[in-house]
N, C-alpha and C. Protein backbone atom coordinates (compact mmCIF):
# COMPACT_ATOMS: atom_id res chain seq x y z
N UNK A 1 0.85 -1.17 0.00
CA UNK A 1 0.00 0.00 0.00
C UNK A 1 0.90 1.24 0.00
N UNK A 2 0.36 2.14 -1.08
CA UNK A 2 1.20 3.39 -1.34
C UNK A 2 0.89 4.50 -1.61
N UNK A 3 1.13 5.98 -1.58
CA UNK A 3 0.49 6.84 -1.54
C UNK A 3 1.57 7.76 -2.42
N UNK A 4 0.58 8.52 -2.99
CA UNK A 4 1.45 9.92 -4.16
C UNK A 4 1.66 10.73 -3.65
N UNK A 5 2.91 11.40 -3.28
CA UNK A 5 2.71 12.48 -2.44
C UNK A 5 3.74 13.60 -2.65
N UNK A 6 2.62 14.34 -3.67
CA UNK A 6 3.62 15.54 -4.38
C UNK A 6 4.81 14.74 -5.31
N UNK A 7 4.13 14.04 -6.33
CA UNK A 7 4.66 12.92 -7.17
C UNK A 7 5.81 12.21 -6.85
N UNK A 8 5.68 12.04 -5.69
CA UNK A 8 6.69 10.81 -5.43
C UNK A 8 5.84 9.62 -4.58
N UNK A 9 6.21 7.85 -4.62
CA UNK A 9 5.28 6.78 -3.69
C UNK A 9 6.16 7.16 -2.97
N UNK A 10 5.07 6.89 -1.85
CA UNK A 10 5.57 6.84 -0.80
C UNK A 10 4.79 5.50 0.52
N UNK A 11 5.33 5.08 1.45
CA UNK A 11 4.25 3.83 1.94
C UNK A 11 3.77 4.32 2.62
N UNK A 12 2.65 3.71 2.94
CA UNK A 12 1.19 4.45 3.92
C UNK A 12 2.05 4.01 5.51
N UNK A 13 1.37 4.44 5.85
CA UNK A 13 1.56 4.51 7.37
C UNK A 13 1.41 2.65 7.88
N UNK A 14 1.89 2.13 8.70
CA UNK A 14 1.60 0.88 8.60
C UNK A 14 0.65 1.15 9.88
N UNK A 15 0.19 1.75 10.49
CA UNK A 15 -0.92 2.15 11.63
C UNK A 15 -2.21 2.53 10.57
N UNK A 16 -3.37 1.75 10.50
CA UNK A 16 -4.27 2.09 9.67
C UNK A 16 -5.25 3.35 10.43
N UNK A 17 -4.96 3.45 11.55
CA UNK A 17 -5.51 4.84 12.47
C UNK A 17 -4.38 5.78 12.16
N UNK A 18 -4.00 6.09 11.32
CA UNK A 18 -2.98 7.40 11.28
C UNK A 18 -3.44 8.21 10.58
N UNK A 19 -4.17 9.59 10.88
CA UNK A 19 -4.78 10.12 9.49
C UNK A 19 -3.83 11.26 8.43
N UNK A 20 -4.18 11.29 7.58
CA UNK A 20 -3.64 11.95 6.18
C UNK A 20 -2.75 12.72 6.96
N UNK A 21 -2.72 13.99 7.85
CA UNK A 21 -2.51 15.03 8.25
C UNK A 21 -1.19 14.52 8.78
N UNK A 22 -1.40 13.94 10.07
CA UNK A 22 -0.36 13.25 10.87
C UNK A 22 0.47 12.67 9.99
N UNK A 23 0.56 11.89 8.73
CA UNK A 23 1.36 11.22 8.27
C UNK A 23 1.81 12.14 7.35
N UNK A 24 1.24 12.78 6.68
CA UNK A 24 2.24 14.13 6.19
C UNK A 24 3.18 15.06 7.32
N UNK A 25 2.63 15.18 8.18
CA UNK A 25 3.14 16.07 9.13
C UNK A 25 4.48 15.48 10.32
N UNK A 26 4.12 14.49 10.55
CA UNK A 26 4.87 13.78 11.12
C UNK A 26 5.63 12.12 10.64
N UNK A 27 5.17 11.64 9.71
CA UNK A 27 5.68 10.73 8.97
C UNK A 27 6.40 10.95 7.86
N UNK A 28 6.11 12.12 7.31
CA UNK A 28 6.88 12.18 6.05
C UNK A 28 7.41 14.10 6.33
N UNK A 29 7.53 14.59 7.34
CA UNK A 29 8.40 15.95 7.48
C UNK A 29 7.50 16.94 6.91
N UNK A 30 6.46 16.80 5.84
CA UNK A 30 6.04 17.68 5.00
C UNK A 30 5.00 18.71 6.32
N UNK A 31 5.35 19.99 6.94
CA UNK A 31 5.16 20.61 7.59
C UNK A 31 4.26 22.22 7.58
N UNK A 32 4.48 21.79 5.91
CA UNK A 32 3.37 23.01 4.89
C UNK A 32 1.75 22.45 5.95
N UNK A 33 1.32 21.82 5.29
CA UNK A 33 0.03 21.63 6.09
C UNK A 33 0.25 21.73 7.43
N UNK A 34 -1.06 22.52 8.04
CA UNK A 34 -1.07 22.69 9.11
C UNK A 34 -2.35 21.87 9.94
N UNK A 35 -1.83 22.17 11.65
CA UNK A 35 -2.86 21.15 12.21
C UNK A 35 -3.63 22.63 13.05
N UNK A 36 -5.06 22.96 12.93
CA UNK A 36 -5.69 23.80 13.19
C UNK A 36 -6.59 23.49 14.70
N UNK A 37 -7.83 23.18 14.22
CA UNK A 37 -8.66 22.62 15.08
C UNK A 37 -8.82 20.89 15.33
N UNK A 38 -8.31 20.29 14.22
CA UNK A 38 -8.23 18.98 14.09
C UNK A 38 -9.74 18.09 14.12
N UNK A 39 -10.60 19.31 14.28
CA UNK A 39 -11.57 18.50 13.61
C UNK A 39 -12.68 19.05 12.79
N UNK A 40 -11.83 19.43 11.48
CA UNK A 40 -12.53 19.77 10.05
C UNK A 40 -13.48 21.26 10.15
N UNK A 41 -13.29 22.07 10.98
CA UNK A 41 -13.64 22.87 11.22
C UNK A 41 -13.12 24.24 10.75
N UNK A 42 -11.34 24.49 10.18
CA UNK A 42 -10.81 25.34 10.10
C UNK A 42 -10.14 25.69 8.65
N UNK A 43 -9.99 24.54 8.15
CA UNK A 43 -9.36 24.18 7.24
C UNK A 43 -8.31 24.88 6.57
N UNK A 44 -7.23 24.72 7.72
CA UNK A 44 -5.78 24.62 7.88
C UNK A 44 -4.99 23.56 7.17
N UNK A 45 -5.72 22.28 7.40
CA UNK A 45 -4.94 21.02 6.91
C UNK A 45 -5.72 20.60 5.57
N UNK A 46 -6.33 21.82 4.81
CA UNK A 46 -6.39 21.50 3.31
C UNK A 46 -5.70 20.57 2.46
N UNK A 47 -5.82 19.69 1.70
CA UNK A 47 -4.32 19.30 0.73
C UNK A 47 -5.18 18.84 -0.34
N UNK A 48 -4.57 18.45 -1.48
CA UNK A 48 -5.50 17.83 -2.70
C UNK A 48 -5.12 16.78 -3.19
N UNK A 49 -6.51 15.80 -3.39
CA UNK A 49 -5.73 14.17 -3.47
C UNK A 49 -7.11 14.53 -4.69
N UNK A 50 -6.05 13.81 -5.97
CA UNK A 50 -6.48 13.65 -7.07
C UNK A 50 -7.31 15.21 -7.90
N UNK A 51 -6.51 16.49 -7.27
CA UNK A 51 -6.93 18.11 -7.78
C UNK A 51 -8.15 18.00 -6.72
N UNK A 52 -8.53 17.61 -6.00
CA UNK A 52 -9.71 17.88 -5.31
C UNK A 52 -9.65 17.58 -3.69
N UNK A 53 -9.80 19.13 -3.16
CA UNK A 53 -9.57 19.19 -2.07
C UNK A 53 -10.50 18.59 -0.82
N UNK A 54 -9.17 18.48 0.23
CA UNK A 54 -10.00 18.04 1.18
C UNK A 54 -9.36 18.21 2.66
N UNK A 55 -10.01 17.62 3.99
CA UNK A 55 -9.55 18.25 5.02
C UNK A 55 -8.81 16.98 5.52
N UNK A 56 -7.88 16.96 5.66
CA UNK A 56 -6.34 15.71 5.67
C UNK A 56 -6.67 15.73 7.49
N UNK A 57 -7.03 16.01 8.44
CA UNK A 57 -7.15 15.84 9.46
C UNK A 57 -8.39 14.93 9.88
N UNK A 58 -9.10 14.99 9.03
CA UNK A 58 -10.49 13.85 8.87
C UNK A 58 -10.33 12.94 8.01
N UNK A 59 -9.40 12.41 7.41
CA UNK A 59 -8.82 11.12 6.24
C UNK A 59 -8.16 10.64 6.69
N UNK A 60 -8.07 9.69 7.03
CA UNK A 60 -7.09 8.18 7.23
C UNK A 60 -6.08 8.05 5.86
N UNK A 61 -5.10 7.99 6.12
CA UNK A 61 -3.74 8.16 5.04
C UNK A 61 -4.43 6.82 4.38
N UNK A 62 -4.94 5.75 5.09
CA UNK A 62 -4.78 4.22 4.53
C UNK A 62 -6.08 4.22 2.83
N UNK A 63 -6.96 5.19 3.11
CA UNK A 63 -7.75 5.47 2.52
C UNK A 63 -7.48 6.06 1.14
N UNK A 64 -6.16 6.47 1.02
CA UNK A 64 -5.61 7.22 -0.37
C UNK A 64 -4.56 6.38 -1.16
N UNK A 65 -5.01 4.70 -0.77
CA UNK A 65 -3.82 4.00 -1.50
C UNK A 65 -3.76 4.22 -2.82
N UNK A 66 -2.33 4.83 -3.62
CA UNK A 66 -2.53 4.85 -5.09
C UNK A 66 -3.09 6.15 -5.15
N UNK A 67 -3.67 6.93 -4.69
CA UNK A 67 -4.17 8.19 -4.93
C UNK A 67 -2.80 9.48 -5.15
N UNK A 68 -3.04 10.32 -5.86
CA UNK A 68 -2.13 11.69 -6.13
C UNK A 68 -2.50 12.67 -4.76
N UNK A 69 -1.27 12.94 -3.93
CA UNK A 69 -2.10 14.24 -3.10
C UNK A 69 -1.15 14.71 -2.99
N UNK A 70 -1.52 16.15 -3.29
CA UNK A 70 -0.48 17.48 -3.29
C UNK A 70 -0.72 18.66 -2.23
N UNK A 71 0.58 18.45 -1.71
CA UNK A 71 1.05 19.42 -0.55
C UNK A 71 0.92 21.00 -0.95
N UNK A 72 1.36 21.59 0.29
CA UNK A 72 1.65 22.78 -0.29
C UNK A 72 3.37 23.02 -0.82
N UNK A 73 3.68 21.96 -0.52
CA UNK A 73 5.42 21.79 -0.80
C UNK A 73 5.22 21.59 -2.38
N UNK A 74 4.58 21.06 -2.70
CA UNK A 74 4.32 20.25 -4.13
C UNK A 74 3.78 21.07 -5.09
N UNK A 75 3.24 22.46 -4.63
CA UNK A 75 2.48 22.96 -5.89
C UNK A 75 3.99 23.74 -7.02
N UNK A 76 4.71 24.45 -5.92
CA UNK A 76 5.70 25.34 -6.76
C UNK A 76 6.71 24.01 -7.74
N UNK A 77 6.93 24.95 -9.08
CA UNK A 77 7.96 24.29 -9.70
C UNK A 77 9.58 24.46 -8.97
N UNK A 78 10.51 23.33 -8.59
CA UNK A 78 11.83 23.71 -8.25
C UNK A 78 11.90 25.36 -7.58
N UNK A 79 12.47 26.17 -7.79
CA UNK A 79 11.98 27.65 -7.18
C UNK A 79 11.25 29.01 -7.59
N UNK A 80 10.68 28.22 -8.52
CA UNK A 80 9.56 29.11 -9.20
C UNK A 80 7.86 28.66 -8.35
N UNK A 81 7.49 29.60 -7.60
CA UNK A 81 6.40 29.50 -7.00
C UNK A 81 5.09 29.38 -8.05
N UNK A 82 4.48 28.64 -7.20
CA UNK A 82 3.06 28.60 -7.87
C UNK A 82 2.45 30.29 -8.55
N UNK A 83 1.82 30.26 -9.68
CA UNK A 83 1.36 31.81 -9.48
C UNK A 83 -0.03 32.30 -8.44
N UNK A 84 -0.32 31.36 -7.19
CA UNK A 84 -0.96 31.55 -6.60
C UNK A 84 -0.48 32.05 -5.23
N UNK A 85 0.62 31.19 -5.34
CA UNK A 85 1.81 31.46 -3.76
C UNK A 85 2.51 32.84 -4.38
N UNK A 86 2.91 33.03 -5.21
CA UNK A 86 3.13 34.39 -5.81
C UNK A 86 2.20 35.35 -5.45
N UNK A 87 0.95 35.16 -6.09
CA UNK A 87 0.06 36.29 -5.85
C UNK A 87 -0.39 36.92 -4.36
N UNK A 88 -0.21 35.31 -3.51
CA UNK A 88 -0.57 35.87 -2.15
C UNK A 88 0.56 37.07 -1.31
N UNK A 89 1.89 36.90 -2.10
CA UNK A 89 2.74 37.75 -1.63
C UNK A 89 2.79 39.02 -1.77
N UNK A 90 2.43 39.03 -3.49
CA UNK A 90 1.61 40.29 -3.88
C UNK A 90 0.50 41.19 -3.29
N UNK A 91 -0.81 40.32 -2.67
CA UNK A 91 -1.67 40.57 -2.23
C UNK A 91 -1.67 41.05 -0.35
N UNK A 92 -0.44 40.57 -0.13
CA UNK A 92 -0.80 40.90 1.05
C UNK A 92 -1.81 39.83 1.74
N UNK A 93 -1.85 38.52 1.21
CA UNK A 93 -2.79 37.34 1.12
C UNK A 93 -2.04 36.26 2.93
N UNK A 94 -1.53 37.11 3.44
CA UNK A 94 -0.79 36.53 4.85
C UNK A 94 -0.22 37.51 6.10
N UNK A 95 -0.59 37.21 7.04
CA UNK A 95 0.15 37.91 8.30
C UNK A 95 0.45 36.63 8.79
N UNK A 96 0.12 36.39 9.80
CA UNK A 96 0.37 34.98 10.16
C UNK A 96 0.96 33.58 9.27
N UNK A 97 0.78 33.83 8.21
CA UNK A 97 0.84 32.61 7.89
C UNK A 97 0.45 31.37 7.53
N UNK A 98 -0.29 31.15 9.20
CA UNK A 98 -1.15 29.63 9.42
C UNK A 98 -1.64 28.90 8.47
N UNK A 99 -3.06 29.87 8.10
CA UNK A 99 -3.89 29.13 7.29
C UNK A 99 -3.29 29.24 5.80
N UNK A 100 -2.02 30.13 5.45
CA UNK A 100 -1.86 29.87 3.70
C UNK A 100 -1.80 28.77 2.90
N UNK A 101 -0.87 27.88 3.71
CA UNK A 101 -1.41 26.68 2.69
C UNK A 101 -2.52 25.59 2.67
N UNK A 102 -3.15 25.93 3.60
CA UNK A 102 -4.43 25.56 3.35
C UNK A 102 -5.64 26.24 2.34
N UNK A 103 -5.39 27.79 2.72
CA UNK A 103 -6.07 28.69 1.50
C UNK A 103 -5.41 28.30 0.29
N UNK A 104 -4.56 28.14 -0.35
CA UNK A 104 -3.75 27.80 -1.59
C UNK A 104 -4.12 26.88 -2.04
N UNK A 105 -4.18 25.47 -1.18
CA UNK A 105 -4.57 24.20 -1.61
C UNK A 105 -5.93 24.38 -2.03
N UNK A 106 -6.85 24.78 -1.10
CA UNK A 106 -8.75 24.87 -1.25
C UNK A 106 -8.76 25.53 -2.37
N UNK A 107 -8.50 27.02 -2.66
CA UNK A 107 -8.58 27.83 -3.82
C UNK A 107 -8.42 27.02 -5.42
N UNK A 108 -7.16 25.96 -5.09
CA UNK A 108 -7.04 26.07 -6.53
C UNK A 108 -7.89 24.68 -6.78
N UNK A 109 -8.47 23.82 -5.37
CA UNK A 109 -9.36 22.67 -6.02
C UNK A 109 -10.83 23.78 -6.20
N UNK A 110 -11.12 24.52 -5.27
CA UNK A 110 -12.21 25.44 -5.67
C UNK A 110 -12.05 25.81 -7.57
N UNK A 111 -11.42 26.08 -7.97
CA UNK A 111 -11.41 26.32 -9.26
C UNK A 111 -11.94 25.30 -10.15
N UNK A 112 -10.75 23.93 -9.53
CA UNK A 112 -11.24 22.48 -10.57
C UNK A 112 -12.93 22.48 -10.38
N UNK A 113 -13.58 22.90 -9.52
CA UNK A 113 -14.68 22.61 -9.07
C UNK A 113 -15.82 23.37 -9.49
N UNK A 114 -15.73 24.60 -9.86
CA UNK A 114 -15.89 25.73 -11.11
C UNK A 114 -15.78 25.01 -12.09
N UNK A 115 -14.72 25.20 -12.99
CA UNK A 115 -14.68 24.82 -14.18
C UNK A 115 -15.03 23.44 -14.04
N UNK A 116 -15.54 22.24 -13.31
CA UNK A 116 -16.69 21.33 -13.77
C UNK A 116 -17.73 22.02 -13.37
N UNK A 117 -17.90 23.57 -13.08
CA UNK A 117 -19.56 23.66 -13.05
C UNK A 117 -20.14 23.59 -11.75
N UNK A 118 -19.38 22.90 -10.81
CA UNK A 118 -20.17 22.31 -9.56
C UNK A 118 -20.63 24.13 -8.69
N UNK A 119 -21.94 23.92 -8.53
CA UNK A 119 -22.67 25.17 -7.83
C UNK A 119 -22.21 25.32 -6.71
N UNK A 120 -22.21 26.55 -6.15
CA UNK A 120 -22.06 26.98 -4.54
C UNK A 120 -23.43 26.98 -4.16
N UNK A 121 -23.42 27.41 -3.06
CA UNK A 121 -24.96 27.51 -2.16
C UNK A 121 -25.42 28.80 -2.65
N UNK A 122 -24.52 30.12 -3.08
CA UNK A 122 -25.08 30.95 -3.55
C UNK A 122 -25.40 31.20 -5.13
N UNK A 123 -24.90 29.81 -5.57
CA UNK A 123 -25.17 30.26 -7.24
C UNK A 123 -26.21 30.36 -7.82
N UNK A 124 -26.97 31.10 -8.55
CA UNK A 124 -28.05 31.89 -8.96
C UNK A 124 -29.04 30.87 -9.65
N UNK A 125 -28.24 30.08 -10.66
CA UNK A 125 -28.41 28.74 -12.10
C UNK A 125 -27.78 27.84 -11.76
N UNK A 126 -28.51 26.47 -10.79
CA UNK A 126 -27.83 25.73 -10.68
C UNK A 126 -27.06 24.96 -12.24
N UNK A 127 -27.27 25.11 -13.28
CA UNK A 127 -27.20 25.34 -14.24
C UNK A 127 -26.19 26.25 -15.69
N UNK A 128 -26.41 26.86 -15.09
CA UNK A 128 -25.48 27.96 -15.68
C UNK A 128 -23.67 27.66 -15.55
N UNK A 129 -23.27 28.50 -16.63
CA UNK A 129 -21.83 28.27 -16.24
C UNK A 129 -21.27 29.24 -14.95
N UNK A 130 -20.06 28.71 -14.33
CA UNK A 130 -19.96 29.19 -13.00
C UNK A 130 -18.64 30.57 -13.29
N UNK A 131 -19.23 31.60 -12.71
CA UNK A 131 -18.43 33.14 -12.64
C UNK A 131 -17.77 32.54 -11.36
N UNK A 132 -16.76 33.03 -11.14
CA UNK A 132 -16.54 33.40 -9.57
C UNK A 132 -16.03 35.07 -9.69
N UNK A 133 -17.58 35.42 -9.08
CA UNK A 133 -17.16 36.63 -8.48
C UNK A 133 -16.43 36.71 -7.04
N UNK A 134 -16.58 38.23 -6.92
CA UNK A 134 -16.06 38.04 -5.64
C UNK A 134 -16.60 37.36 -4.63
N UNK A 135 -18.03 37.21 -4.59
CA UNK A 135 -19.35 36.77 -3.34
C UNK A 135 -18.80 35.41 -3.69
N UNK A 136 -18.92 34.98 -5.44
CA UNK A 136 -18.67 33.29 -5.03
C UNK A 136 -17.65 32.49 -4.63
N UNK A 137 -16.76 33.12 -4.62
CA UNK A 137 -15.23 32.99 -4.27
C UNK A 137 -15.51 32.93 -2.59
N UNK A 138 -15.85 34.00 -2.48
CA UNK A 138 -15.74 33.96 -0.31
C UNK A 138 -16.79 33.10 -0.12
N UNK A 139 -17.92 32.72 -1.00
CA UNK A 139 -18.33 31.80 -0.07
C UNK A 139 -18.27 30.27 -0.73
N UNK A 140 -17.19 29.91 -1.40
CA UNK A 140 -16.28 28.66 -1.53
C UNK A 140 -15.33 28.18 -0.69
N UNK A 141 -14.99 29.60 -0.33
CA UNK A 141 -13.86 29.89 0.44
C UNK A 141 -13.50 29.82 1.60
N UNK A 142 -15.08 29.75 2.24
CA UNK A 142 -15.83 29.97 3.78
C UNK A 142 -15.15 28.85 4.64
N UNK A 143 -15.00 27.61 4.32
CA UNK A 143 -14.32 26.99 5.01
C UNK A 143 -12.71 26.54 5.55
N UNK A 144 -12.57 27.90 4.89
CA UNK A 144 -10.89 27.88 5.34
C UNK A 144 -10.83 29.58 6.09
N UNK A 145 -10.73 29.25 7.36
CA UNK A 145 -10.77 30.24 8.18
C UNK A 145 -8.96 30.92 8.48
N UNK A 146 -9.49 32.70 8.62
CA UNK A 146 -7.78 33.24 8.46
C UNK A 146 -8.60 34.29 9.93
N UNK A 147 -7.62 33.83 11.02
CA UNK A 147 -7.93 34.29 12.27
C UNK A 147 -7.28 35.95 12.42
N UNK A 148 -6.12 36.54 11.68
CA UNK A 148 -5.34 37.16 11.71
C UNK A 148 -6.07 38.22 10.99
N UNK A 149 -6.36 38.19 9.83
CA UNK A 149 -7.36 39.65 9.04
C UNK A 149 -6.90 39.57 7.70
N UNK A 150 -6.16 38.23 7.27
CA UNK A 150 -5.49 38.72 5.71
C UNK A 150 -6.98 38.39 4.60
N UNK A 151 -8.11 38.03 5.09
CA UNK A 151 -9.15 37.99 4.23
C UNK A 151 -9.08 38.73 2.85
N UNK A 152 -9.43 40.00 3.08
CA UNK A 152 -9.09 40.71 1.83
C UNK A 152 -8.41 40.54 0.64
N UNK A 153 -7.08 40.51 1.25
CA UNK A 153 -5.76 40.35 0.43
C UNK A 153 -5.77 38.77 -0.19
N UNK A 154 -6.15 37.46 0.75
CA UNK A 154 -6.68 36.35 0.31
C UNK A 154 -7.19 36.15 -1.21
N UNK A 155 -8.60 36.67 -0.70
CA UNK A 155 -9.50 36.80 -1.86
C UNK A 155 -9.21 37.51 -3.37
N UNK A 156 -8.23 39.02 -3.51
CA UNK A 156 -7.55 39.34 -3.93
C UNK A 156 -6.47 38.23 -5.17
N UNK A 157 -6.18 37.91 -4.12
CA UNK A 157 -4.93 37.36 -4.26
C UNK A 157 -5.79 36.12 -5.65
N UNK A 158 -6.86 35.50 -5.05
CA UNK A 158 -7.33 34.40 -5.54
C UNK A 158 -7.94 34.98 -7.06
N UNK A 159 -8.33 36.06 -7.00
CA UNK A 159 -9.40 36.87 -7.87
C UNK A 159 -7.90 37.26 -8.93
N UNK A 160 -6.84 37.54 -8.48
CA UNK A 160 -6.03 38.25 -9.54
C UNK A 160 -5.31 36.53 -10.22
N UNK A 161 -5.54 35.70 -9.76
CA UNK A 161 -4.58 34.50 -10.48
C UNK A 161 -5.35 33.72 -11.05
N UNK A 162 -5.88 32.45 -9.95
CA UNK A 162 -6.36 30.66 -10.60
C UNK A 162 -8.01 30.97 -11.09
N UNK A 163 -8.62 32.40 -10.37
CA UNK A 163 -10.01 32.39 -10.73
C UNK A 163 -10.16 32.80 -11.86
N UNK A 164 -9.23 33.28 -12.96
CA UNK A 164 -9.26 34.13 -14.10
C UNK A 164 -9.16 33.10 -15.01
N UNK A 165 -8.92 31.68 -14.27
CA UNK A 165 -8.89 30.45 -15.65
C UNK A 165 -10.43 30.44 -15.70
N UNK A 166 -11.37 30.49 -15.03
CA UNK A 166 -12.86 30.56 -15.03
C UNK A 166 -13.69 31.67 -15.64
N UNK A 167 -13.47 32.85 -14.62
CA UNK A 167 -13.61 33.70 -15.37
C UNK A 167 -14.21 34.43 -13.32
N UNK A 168 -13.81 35.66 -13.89
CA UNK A 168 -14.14 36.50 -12.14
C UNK A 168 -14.82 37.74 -12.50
């Protein structure tokens, strides 16, 4: 049993109670994800297994055998940053820190999730093709909490890069 992790196998945890989070965090060093509330409430420990995000503190590592999941270590090329980790620097998209790579990770499966179309709670046409404005963006967004105040700059940040493959 093996797991993708930021394209490299790697072996699952041989504890089938070890979840996603912990075994990134403490089994394999990867320290980008963070541990928040630890129970799916904050979404700090964002990461994306197979482009589609999720909260790695409520997943059992054993559960992603064979699956792709990308860190926040994993998005930048060698030392060329993501243009999302870029933009947040631009934006002013951090004080703290904490929650960025969790906002980074959510944002850019929020997009895959757009461009298939999939509705928010506020979308107008369940139907229709999906804008992300600014409203639909923050409230995609809603579950990744920034305790510090970089909201603004966040959203910003998201609106000037991955949301413009959709359309904002």
């Amino acid at each position: 049993m093996s797991l993708i992790v930021n394209g490299l196998e790697v072996p699952a945890p041989a504890d089938a109670r070890v979840s996603l989070l912990d075994h990134l965090r403490e089994g394999m060093h990867l320290t980008g994800t963070k541990k928040g509330c630890n129970q799916g409430a904050c979404g700090a420990c964002t990461v994306l297994v197979d482009g589609e995000r999720i909260l790695s503190c409520l997943a059992l590592a054993v559960q992603y055998d064979g699956r792709r999941i990308t860190t926040i270590e994993g998005l930048a090329d060698g030392d060329a940053l993501h243009p999302l980790q870029a933009a947040f620097i631009e934006h002013d998209g951090f004080q703290c820190g904490y929650c960025t790579p969790g906002q980074i990770c959510s944002a850019i499966g929020m997009v895959a999730e757009a461009k298939r179309g999939v509705p928010s709670h506020i979308s107008p046409d369940l139907t229709a093709e999906v804008r992300l404005s600014r409203e639909e963006i923050q409230e995609r967004m809603s579950g990744n909490l920034c305790r510090c105040g970089a909201h603004n700059g966040i959203i910003d940040a998201i609106r000037g890069t991955v949301a413009a493959e959709v359309g904002a």
